[in-house]
PDB file of N, CA and C in Angstrom:
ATOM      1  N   UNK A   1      79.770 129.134  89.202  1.00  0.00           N
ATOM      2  CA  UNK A   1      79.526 127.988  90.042  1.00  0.00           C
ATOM      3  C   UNK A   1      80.793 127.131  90.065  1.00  0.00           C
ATOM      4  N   UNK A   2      81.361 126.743  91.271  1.00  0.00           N
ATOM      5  CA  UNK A   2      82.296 125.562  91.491  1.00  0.00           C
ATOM      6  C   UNK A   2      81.615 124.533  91.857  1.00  0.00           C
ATOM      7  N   UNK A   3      82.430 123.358  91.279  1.00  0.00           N
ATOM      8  CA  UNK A   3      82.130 122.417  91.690  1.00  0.00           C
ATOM      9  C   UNK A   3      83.410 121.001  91.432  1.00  0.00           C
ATOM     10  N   UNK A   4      83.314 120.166  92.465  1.00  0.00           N
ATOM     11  CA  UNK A   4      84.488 119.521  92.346  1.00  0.00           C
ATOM     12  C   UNK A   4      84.114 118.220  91.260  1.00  0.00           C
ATOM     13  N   UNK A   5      85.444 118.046  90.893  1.00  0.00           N
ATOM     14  CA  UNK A   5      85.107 116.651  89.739  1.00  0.00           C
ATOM     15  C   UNK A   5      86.382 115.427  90.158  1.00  0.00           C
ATOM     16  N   UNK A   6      86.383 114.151  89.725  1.00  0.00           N
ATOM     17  CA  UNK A   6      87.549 113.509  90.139  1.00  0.00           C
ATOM     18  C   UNK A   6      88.244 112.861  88.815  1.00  0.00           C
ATOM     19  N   UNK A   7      88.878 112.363  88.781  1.00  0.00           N
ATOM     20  CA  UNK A   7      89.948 112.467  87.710  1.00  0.00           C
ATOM     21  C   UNK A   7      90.643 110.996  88.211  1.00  0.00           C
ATOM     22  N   UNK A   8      90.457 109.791  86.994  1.00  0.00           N
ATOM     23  CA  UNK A   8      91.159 108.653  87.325  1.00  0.00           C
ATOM     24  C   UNK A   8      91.571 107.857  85.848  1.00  0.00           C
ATOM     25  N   UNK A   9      93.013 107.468  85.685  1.00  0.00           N
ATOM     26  CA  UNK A   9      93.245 106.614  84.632  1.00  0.00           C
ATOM     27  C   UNK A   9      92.189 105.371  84.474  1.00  0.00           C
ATOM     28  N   UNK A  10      91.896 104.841  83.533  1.00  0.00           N
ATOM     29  CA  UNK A  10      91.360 103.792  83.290  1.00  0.00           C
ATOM     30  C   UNK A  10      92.465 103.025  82.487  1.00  0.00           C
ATOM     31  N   UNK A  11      91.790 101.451  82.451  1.00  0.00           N
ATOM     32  CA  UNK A  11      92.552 100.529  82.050  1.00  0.00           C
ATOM     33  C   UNK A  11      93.560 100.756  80.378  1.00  0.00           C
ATOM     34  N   UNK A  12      93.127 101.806  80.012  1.00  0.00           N
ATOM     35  CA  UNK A  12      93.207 101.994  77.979  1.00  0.00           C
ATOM     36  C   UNK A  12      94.403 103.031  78.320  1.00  0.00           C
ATOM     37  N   UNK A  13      94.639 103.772  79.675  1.00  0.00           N
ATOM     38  CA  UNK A  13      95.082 104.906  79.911  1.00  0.00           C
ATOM     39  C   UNK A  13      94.540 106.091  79.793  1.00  0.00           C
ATOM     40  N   UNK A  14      93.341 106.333  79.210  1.00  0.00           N
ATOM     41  CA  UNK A  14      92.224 107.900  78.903  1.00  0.00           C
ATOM     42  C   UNK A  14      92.081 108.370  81.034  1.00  0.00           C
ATOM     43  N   UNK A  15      91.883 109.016  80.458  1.00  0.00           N
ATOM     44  CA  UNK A  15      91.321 109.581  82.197  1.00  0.00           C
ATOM     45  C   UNK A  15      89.541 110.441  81.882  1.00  0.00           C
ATOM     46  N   UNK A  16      89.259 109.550  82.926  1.00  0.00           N
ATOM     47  CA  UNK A  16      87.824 109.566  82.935  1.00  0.00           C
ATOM     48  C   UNK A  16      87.372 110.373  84.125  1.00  0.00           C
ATOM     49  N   UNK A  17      86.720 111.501  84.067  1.00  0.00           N
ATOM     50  CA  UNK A  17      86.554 112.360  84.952  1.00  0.00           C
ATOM     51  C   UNK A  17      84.818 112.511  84.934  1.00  0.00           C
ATOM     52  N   UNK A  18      84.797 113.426  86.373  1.00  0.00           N
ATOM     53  CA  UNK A  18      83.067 112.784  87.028  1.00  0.00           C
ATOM     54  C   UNK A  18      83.062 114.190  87.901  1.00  0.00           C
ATOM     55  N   UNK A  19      81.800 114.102  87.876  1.00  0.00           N
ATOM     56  CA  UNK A  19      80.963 115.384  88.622  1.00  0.00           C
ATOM     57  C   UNK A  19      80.305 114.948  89.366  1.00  0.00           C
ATOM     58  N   UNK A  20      80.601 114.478  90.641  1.00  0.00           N
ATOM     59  CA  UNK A  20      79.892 114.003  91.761  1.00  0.00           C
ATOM     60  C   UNK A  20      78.405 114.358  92.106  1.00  0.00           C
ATOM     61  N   UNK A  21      78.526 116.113  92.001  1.00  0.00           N
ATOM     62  CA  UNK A  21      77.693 116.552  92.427  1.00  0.00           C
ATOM     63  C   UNK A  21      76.124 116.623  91.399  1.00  0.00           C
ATOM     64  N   UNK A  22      76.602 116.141  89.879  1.00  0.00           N
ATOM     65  CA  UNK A  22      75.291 115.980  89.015  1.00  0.00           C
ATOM     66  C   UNK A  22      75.396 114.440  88.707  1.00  0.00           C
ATOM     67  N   UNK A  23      74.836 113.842  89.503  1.00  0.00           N
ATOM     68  CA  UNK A  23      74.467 112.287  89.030  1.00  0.00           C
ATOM     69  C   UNK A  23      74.877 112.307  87.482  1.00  0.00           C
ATOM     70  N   UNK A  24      75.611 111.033  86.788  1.00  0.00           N
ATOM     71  CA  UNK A  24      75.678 110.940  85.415  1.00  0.00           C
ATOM     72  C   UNK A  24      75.917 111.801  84.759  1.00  0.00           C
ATOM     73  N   UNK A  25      76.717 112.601  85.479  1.00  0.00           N
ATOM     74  CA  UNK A  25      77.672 113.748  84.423  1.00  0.00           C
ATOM     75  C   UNK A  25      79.223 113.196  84.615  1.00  0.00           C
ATOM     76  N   UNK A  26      79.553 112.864  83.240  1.00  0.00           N
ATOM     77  CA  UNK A  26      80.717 112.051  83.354  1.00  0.00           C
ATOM     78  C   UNK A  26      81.451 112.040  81.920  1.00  0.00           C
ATOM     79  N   UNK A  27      82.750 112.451  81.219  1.00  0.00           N
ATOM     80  CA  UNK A  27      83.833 112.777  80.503  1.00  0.00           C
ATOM     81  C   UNK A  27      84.700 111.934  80.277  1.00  0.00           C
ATOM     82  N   UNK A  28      85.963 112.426  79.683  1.00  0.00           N
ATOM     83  CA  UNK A  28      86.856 111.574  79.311  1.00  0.00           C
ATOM     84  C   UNK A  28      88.004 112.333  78.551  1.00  0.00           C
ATOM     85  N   UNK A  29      89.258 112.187  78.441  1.00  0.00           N
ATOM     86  CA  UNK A  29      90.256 112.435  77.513  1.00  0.00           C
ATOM     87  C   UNK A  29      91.464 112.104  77.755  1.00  0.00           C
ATOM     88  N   UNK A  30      92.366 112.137  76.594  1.00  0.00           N
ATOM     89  CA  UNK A  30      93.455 111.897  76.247  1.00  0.00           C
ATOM     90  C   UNK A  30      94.650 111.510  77.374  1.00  0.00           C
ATOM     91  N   UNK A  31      94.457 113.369  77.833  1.00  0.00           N
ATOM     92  CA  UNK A  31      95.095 114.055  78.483  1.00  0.00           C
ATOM     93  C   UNK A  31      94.290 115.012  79.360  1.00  0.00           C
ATOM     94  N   UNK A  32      95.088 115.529  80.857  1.00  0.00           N
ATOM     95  CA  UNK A  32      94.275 115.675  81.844  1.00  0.00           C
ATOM     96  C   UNK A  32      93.695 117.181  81.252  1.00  0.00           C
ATOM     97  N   UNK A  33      94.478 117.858  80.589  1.00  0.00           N
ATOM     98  CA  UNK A  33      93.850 119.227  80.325  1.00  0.00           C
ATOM     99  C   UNK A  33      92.497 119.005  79.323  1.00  0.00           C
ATOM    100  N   UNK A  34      92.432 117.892  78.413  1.00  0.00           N
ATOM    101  CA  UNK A  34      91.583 117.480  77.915  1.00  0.00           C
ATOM    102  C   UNK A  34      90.086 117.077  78.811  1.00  0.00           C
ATOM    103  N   UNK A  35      90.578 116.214  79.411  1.00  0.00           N
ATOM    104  CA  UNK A  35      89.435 115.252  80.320  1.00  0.00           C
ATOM    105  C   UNK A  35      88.886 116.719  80.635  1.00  0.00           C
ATOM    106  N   UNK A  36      89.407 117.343  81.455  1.00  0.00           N
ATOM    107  CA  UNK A  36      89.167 118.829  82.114  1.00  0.00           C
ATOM    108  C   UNK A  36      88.215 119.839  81.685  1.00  0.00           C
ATOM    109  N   UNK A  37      88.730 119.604  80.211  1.00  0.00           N
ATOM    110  CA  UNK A  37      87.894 120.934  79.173  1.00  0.00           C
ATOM    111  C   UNK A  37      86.372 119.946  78.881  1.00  0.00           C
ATOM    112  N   UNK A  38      86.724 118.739  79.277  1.00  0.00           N
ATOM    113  CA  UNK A  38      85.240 117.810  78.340  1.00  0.00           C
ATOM    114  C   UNK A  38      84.972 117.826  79.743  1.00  0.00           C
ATOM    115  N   UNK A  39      85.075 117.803  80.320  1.00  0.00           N
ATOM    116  CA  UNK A  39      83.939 117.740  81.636  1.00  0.00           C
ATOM    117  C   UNK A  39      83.494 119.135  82.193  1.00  0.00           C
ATOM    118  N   UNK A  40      84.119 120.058  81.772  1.00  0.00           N
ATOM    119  CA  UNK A  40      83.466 121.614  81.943  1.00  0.00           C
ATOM    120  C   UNK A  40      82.313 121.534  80.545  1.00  0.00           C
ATOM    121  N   UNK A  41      82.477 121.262  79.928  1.00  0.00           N
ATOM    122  CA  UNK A  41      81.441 120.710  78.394  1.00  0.00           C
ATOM    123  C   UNK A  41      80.008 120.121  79.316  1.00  0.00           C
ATOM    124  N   UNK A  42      80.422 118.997  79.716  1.00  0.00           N
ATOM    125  CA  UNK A  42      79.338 117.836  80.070  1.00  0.00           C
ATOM    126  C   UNK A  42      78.763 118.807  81.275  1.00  0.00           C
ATOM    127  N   UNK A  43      79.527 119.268  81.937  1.00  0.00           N
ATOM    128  CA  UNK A  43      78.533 120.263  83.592  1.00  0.00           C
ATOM    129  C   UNK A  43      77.515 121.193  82.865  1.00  0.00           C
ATOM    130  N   UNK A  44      78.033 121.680  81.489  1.00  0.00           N
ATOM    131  CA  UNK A  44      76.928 122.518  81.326  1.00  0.00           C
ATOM    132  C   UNK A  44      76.039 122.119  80.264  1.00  0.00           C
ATOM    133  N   UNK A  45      76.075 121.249  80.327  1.00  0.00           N
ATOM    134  CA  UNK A  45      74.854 120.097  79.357  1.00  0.00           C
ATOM    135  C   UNK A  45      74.195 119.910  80.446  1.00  0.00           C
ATOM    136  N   UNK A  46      74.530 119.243  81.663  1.00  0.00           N
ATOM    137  CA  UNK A  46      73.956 118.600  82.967  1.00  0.00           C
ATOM    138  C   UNK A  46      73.216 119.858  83.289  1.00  0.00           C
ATOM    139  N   UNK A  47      74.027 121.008  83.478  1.00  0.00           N
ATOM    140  CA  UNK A  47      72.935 122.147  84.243  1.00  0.00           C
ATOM    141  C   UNK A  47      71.825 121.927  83.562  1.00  0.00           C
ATOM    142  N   UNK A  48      71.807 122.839  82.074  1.00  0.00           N
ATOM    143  CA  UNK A  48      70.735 122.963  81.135  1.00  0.00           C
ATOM    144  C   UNK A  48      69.746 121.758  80.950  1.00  0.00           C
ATOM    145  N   UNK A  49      70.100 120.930  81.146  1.00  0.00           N
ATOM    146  CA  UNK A  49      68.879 119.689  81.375  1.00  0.00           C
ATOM    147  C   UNK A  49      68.095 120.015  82.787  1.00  0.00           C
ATOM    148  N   UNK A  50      68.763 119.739  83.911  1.00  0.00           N
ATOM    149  CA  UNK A  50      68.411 120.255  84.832  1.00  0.00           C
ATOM    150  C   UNK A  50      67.461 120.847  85.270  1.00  0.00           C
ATOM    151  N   UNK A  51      67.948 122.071  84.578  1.00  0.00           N
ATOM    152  CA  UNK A  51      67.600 123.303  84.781  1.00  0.00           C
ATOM    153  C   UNK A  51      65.800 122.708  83.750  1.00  0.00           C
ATOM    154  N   UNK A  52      66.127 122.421  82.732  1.00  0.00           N
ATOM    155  CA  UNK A  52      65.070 122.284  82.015  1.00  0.00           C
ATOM    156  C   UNK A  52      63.887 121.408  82.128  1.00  0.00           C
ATOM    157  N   UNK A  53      64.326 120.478  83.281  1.00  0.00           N
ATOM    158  CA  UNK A  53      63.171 119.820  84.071  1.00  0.00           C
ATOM    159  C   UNK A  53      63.142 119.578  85.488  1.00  0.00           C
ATOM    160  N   UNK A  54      63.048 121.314  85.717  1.00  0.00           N
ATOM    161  CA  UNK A  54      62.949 121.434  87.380  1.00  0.00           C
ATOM    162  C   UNK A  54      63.786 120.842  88.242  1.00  0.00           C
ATOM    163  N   UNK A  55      64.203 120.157  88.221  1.00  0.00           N
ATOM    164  CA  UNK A  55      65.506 119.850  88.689  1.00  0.00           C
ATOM    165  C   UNK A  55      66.421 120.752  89.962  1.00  0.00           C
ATOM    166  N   UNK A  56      66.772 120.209  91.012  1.00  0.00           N
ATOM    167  CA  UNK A  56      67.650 120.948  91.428  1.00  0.00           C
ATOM    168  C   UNK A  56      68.936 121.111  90.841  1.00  0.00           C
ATOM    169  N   UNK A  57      69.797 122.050  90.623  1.00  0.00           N
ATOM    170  CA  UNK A  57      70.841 122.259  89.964  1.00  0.00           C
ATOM    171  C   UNK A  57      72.130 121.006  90.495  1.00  0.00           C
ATOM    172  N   UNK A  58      71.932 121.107  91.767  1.00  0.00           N
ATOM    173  CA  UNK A  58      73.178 120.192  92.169  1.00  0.00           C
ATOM    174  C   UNK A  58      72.650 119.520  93.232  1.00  0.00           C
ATOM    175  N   UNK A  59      73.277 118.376  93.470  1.00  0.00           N
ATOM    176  CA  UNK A  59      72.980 117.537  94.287  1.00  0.00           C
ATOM    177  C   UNK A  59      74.104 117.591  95.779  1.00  0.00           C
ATOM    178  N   UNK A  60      73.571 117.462  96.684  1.00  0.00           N
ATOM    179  CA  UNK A  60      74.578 117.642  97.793  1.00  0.00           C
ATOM    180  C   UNK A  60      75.941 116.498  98.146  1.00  0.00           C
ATOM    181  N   UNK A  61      77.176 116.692  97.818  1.00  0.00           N
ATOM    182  CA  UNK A  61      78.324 116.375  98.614  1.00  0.00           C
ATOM    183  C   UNK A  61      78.693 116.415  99.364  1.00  0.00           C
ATOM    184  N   UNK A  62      78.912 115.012 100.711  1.00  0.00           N
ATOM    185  CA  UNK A  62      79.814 115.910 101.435  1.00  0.00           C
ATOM    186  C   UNK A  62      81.545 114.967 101.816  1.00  0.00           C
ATOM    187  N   UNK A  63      81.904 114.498 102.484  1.00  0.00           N
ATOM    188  CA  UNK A  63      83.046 114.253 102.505  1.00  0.00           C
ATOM    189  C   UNK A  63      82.469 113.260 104.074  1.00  0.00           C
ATOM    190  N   UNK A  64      83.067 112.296 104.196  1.00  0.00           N
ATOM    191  CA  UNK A  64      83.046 111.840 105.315  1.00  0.00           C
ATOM    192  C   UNK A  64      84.399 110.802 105.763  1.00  0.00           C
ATOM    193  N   UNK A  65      84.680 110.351 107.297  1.00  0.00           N
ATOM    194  CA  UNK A  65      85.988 109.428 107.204  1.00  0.00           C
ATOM    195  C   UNK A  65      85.411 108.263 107.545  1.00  0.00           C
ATOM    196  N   UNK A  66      86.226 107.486 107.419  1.00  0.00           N
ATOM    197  CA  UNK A  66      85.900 105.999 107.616  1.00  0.00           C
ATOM    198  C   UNK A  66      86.843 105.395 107.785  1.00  0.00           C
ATOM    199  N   UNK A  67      87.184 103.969 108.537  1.00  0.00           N
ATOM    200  CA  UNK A  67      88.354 103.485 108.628  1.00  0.00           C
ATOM    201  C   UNK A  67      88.579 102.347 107.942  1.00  0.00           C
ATOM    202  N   UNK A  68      89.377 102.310 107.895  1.00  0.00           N
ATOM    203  CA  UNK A  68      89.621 100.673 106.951  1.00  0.00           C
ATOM    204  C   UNK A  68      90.625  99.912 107.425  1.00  0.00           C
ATOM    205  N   UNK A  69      90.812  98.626 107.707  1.00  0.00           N
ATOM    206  CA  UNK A  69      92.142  98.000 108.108  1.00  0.00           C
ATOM    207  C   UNK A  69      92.473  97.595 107.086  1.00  0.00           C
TER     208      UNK A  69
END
């Protein structure tokens, strides 16, 4: 399964990374290869819950534009 995640410094400098697509699946580390490996961790905690109370596996993403001045 793919799925996209996003990846942003916070104020301490850690980078805090997120799984859009499972509500409240959400990581953290050092360093980006870190954040990376802990949020492949947390997706499959998120499935297995999921999964363990009927749950749909993923929730739908999609991308949209918008303008901004």
């Amino acid at each position: 399964m793919r799925l996209l995640i996003t990846l942003e410094r916070d104020e301490t400098g850690r980078i805090i990374t997120e799984c859009p697509s499972l509500p409240g699946c959400v990581s953290q580390g050092e360093i980006e290869s870190a954040a990376i490996e802990n949020i492949r961790e947390a997706i499959q905690g998120c499935l297995a819950a999921r999964k363990a109370n009927d749950l749909p596996l993923a929730v739908s993403v999609r991308e949209v534009e918008v303008e901004f001045a």
